[in-house]
N, C-alpha and C. Protein backbone atom coordinates (compact mmCIF):
# COMPACT_ATOMS: atom_id res chain seq x y z
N UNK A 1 0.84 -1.17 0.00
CA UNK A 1 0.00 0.00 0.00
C UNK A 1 0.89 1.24 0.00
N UNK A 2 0.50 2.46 -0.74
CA UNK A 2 0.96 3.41 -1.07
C UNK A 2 1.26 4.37 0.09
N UNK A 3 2.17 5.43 0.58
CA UNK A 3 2.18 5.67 2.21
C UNK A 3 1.99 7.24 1.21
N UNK A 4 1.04 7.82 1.69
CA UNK A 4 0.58 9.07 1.57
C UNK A 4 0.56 10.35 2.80
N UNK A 5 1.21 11.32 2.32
CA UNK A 5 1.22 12.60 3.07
C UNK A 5 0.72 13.62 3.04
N UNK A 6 0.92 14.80 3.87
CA UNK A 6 0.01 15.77 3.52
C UNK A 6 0.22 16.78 2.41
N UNK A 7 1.59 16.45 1.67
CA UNK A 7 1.73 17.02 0.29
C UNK A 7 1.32 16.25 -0.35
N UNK A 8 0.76 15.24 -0.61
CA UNK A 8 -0.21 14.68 -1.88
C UNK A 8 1.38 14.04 -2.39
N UNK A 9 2.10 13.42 -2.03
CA UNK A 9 3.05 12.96 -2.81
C UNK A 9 2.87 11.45 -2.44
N UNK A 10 2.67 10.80 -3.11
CA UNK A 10 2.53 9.49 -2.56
C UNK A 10 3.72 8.67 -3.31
N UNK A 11 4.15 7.96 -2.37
CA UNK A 11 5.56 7.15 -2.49
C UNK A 11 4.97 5.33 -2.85
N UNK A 12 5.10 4.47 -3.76
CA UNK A 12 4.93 3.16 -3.88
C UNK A 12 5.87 2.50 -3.84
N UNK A 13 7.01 2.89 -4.18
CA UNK A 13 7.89 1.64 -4.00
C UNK A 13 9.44 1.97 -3.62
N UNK A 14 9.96 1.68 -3.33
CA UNK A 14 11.42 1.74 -2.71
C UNK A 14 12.22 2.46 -3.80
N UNK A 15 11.84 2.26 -5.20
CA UNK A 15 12.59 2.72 -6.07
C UNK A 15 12.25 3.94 -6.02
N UNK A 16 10.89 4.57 -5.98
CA UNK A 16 10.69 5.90 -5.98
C UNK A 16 11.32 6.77 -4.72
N UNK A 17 11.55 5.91 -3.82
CA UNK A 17 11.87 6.17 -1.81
C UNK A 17 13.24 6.54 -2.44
N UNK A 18 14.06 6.06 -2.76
CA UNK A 18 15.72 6.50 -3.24
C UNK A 18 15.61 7.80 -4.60
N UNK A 19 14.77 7.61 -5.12
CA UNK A 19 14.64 8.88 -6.22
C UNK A 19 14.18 10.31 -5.44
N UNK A 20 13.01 9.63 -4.60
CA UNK A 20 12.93 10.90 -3.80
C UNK A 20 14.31 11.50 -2.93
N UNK A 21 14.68 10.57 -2.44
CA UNK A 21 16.08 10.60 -1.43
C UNK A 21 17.18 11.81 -2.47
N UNK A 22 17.27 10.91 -3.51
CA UNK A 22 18.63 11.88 -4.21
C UNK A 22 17.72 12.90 -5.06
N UNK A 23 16.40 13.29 -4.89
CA UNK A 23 16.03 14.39 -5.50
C UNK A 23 16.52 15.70 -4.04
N UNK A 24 16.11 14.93 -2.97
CA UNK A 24 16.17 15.90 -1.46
C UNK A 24 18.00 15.88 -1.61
N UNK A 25 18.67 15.58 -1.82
CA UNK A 25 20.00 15.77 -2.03
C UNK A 25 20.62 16.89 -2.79
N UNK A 26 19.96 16.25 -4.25
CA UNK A 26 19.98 18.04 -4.69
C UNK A 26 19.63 18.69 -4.74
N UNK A 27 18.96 18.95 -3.99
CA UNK A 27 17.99 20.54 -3.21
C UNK A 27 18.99 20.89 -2.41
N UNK A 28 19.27 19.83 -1.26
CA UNK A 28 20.23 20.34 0.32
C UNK A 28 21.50 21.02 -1.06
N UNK A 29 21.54 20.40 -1.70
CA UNK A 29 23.19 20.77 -2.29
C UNK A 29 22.78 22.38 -2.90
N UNK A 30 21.87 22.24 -3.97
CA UNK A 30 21.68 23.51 -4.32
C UNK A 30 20.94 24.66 -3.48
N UNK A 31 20.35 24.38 -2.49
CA UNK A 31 19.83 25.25 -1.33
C UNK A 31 21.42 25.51 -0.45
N UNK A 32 22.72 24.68 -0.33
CA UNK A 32 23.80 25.22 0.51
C UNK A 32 24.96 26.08 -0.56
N UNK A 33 24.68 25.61 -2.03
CA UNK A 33 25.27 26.47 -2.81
C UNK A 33 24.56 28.38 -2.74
N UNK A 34 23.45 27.89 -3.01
CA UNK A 34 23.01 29.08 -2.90
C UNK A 34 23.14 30.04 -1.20
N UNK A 35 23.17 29.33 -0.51
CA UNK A 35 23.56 30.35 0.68
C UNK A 35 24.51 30.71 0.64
N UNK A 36 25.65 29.76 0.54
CA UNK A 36 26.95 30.44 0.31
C UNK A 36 27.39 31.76 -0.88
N UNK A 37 26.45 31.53 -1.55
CA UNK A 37 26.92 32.90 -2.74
C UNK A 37 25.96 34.09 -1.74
N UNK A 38 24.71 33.53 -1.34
CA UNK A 38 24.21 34.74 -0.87
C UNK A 38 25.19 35.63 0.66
N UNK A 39 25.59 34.59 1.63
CA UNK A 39 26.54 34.75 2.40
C UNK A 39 28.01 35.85 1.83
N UNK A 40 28.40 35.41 0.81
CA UNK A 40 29.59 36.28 -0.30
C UNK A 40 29.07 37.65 -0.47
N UNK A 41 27.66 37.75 -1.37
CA UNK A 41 27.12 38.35 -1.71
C UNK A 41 27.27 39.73 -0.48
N UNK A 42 26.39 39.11 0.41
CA UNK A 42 26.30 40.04 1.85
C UNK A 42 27.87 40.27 2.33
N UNK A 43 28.69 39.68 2.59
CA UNK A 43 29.79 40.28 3.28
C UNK A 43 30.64 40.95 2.18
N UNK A 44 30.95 41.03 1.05
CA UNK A 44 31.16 41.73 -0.04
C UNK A 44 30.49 43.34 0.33
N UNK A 45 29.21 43.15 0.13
CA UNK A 45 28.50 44.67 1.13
C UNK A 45 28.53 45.38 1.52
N UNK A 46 28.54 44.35 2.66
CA UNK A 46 28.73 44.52 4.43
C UNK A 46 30.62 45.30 4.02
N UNK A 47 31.63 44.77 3.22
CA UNK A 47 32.89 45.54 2.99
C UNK A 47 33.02 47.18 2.42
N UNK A 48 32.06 46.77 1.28
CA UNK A 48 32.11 48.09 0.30
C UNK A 48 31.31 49.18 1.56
N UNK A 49 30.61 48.65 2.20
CA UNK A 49 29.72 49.81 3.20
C UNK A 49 30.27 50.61 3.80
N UNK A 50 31.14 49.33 4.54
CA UNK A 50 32.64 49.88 5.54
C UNK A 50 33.17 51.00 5.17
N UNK A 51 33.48 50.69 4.02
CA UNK A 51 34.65 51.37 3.37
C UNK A 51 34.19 52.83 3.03
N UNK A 52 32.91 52.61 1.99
CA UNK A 52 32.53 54.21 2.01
C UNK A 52 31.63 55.07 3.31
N UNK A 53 31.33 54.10 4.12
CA UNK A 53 31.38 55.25 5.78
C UNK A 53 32.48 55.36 6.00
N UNK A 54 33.79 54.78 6.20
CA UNK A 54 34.64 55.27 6.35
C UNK A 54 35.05 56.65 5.72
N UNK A 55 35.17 56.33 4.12
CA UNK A 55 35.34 57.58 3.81
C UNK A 55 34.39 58.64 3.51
N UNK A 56 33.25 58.52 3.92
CA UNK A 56 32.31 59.38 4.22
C UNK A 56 32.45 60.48 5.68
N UNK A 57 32.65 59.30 6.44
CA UNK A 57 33.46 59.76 7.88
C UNK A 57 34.45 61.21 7.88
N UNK A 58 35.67 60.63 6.56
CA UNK A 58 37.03 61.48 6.55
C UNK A 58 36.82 62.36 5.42
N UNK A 59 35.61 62.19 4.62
CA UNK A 59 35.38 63.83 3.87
C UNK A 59 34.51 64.64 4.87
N UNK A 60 33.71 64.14 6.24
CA UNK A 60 32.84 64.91 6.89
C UNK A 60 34.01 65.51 7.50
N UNK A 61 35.05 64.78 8.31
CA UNK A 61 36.16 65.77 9.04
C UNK A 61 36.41 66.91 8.15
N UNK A 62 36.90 66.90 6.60
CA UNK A 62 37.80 67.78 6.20
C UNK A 62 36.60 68.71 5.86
N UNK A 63 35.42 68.41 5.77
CA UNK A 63 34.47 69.48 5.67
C UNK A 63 34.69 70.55 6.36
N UNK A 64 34.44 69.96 7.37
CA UNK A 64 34.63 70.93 8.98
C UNK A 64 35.54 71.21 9.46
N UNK A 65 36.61 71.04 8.89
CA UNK A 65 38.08 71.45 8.85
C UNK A 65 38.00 72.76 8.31
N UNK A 66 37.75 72.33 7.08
CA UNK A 66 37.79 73.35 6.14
C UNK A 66 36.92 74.82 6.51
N UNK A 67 35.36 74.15 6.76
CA UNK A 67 34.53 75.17 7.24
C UNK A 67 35.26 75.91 8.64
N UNK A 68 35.88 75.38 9.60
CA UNK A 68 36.81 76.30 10.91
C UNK A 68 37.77 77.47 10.31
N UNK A 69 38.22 76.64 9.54
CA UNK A 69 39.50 77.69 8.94
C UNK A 69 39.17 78.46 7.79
N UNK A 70 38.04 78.62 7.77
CA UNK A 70 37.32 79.98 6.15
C UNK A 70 36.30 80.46 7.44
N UNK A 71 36.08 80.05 8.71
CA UNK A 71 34.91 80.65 9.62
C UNK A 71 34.41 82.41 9.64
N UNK A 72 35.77 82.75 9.02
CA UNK A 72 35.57 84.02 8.72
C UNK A 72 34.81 84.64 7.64
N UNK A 73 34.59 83.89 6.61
CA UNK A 73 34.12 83.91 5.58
C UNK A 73 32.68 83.84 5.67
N UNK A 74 31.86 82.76 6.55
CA UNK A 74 30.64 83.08 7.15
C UNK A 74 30.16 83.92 7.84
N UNK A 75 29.23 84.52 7.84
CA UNK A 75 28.37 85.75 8.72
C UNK A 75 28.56 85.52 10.39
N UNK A 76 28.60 86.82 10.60
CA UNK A 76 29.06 86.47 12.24
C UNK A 76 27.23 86.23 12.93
N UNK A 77 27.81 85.80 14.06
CA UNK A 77 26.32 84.72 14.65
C UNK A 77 25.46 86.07 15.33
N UNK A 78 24.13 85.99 15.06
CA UNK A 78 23.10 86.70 15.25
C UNK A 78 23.30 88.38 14.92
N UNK A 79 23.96 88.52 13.62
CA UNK A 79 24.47 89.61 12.93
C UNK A 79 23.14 89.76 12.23
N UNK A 80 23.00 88.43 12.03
CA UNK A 80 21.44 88.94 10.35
C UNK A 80 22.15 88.36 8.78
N UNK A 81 23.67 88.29 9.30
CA UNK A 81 24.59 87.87 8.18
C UNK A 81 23.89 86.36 7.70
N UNK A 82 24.19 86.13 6.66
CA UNK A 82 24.14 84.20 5.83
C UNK A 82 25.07 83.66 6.55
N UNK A 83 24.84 82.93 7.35
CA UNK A 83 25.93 82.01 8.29
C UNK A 83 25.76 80.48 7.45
N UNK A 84 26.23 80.41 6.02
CA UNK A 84 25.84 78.99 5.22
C UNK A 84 26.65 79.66 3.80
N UNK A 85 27.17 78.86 3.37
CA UNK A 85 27.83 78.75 1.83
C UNK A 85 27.05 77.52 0.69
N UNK A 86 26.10 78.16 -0.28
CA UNK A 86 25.22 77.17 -1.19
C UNK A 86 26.91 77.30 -2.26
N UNK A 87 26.57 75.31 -2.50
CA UNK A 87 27.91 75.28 -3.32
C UNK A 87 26.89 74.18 -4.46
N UNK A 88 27.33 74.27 -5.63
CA UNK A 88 26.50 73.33 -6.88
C UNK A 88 25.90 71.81 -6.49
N UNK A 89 26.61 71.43 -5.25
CA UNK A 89 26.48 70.18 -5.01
C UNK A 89 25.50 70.17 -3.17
N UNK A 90 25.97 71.27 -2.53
CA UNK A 90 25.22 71.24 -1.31
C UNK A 90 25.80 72.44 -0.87
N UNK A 91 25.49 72.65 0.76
CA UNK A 91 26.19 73.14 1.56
C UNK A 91 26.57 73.12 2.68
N UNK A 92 27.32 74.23 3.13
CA UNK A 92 27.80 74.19 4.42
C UNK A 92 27.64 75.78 5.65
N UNK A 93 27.77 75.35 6.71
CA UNK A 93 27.51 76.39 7.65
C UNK A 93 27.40 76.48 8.94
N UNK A 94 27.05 77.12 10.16
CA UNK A 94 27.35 77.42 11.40
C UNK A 94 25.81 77.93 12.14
N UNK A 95 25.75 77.06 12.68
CA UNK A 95 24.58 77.40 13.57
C UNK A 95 24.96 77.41 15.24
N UNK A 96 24.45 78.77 15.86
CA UNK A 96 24.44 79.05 17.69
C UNK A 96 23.46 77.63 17.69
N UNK A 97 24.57 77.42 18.77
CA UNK A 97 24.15 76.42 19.71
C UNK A 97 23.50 76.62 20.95
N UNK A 98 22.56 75.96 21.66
CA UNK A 98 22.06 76.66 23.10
C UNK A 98 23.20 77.26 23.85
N UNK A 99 22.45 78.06 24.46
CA UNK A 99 23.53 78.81 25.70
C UNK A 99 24.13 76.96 26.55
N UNK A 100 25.68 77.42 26.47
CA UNK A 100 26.37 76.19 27.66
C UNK A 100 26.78 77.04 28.76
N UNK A 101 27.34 76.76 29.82
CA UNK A 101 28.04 77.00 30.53
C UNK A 101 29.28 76.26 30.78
N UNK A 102 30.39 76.90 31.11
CA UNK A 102 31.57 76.63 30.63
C UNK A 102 32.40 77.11 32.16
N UNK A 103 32.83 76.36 32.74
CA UNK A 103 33.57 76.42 34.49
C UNK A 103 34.79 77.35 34.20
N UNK A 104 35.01 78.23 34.86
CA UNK A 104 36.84 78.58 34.41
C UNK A 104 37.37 78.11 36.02
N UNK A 105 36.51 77.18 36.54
CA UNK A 105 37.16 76.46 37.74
C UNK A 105 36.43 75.46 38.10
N UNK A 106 37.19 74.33 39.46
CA UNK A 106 36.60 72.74 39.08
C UNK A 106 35.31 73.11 39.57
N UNK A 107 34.30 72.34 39.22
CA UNK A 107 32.86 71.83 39.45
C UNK A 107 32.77 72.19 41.34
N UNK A 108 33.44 71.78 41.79
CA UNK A 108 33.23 71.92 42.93
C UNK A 108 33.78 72.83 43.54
N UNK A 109 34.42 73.68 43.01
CA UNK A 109 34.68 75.01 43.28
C UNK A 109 33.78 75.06 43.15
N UNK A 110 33.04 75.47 42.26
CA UNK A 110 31.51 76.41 41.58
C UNK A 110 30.33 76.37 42.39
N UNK A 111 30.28 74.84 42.95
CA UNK A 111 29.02 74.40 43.46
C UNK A 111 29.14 74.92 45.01
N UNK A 112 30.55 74.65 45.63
CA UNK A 112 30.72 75.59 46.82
C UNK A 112 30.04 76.90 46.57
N UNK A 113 30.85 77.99 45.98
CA UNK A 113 30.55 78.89 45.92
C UNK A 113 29.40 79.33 45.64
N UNK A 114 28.28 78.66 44.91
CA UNK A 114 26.92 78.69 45.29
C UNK A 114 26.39 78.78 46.14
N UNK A 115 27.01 77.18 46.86
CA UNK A 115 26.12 77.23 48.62
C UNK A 115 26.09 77.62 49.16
N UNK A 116 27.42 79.06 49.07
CA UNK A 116 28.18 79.99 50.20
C UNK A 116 27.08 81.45 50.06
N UNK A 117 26.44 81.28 48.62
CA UNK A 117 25.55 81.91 48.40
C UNK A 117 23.99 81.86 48.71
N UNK A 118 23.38 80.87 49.84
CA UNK A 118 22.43 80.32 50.33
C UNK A 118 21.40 79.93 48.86
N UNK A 119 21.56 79.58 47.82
CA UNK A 119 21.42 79.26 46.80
C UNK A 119 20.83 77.52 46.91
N UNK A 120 19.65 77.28 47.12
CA UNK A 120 19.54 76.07 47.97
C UNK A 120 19.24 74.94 46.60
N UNK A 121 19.23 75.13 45.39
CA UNK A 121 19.40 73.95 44.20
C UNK A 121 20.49 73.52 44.04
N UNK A 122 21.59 74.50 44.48
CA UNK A 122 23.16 74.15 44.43
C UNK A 122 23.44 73.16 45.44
N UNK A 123 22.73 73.10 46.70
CA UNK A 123 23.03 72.16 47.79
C UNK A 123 22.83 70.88 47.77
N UNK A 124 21.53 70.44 46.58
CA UNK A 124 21.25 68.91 46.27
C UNK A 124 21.93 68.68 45.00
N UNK A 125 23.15 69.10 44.51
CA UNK A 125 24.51 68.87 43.64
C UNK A 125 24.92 67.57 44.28
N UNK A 126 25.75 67.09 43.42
CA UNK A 126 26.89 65.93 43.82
C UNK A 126 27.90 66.63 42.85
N UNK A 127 29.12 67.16 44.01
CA UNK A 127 29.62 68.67 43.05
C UNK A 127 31.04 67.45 42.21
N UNK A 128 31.27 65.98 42.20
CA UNK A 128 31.81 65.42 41.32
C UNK A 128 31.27 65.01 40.02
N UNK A 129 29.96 65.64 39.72
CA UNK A 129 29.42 65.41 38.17
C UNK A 129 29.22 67.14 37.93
N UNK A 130 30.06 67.72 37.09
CA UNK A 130 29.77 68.74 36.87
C UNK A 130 28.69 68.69 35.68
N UNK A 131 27.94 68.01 34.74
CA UNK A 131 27.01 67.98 33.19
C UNK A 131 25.61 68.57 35.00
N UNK A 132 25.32 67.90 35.79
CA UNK A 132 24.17 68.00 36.67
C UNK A 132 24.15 69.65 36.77
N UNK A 133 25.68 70.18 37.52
CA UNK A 133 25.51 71.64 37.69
C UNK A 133 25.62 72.64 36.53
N UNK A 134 25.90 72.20 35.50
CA UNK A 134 25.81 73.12 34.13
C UNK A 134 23.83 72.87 33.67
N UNK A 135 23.71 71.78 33.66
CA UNK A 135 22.05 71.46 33.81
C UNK A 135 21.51 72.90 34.08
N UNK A 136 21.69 72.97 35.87
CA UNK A 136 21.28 73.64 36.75
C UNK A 136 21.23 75.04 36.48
N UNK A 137 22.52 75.56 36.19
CA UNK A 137 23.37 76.52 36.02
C UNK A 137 22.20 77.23 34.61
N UNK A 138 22.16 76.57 33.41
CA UNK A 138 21.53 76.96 32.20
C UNK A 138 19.92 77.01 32.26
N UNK A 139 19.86 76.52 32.68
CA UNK A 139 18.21 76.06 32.88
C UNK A 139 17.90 77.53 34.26
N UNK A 140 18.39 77.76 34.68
CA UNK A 140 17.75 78.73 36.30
C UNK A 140 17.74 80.12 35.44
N UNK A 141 16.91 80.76 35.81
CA UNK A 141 17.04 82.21 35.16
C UNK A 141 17.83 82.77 36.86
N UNK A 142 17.71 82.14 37.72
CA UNK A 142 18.07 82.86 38.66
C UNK A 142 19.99 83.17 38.87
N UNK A 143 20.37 82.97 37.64
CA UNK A 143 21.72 83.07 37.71
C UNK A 143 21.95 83.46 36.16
N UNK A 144 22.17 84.85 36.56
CA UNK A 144 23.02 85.99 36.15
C UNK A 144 24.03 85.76 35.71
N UNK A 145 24.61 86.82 34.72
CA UNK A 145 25.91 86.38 33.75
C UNK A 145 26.87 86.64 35.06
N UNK A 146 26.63 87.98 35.75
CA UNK A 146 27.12 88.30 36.58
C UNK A 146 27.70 87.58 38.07
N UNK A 147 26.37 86.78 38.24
CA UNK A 147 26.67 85.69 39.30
C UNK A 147 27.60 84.52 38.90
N UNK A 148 27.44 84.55 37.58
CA UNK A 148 28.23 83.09 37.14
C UNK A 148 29.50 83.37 37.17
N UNK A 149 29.77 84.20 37.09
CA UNK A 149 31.16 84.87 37.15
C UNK A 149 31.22 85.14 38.28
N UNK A 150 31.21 85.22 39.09
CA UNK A 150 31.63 85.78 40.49
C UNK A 150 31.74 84.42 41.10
N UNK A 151 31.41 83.22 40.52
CA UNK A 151 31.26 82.24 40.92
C UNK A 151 32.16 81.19 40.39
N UNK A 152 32.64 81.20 39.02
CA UNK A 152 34.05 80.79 38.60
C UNK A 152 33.43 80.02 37.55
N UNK A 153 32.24 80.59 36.75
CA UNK A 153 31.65 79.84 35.33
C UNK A 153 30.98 81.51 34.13
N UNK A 154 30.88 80.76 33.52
CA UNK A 154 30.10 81.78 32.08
C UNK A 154 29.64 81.24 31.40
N UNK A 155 28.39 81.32 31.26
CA UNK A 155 27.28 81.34 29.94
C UNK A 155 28.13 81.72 28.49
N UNK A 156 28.03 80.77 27.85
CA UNK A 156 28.65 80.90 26.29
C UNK A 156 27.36 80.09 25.21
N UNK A 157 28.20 80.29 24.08
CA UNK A 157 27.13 79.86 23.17
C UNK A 157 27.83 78.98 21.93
N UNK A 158 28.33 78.13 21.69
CA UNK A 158 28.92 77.54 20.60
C UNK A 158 28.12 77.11 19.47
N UNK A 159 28.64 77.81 18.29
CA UNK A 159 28.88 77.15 16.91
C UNK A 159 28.62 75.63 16.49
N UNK A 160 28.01 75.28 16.27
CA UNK A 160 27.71 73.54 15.54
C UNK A 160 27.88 73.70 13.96
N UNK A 161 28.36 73.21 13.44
CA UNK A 161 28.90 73.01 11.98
C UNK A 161 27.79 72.30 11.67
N UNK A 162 27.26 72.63 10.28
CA UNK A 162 26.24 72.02 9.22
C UNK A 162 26.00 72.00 8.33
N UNK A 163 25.91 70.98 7.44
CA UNK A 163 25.95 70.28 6.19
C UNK A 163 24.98 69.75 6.00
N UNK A 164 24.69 69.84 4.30
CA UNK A 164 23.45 69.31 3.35
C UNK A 164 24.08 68.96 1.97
N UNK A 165 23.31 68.45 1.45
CA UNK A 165 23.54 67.99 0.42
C UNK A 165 22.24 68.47 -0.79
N UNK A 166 22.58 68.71 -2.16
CA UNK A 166 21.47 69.20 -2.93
C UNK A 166 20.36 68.62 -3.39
N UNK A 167 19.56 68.81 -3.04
CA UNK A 167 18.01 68.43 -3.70
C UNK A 167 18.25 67.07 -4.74
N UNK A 168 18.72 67.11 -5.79
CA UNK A 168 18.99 65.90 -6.75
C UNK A 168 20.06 65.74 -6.50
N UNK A 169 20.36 64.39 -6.41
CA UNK A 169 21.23 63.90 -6.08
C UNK A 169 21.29 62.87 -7.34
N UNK A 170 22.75 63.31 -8.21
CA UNK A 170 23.13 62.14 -9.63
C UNK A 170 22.83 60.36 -8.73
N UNK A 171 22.53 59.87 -10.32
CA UNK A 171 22.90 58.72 -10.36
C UNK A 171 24.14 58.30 -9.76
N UNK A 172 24.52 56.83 -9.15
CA UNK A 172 25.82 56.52 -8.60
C UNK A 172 26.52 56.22 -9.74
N UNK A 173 27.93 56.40 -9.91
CA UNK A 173 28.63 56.38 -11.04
C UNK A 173 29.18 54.38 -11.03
């Protein structure tokens, strides 16, 4: 009797049991050929990817290389000036960054000298993480350019470098 499955393939005789056998053979063979090219395929990729973030990476440095050392050439910050250079292919430029604060002494200098100031947000500090008291420091309207300074910090504003690229973008060569 014929041994039937739920693919409708029904097997009769031993001769067909070994035909089926070396048909499932060359499947496994051509199903492990084919991974392996697809495996190639992908890490081949996975290389070329590398490679151009990499050098995607080291034309973004010399961008901003470049953009530091022409900085003059851009509009000075909150002048009204074009703080951006449109070039055929994209551009580049300088945008104020939020107000930081910037210590001209250690963290715990600063945070003392707060507390000495009955300044009572300065007192729940842990004055060995200074990012908490610059937090503090930027965020309070209650501290003055004036206080920050008398206190051994200043409110500044830094520059962030920025880049685009143009609307159409060619075909890859």
């Amino acid at each position: 009797m014929a041994a039937k499955r739920k693919s409708g393939v029904v097997l009769a005789s031993w001769q067909q049991v070994d035909e089926t056998l070396r048909r499932k053979k060359a499947i496994a063979a051509s199903l492990a050929e084919l991974r392996a090219e697809a495996e190639k395929r992908v890490e081949s990729i996975r290389t070329k990817t590398a490679l151009l973030e990499a050098e995607d990476e080291v034309l973004l440095d010399a961008l901003e290389a470049f953009a530091k050392t022409h900085k003059g050439e851009f509009g000075k910050p909150r002048s009204g000036e074009l703080r951006s250079r449109s070039l055929a292919h994209g551009w580049l430029g300088w945008r104020a960054g939020p107000p930081a604060i910037e210590f001209l002494e250690e963290p715990e200098t600063v945070a003392a000298r707060l507390r000495e100031r009955g300044l009572d947000a300065a007192t729940r500090l842990i004055p060995e993480h200074s990012e908490p008291v610059k937090e503090m420091l930027r965020d309070e309207a209650a501290f003055p350019d004036d206080l920050l300074k008398e206190v051994g910090a200043r409110r500044t504003s830094r520059d962030h470098f920025q880049w685009g690229l143009a609307e159409a973008l060619p075909a890859p060569a």
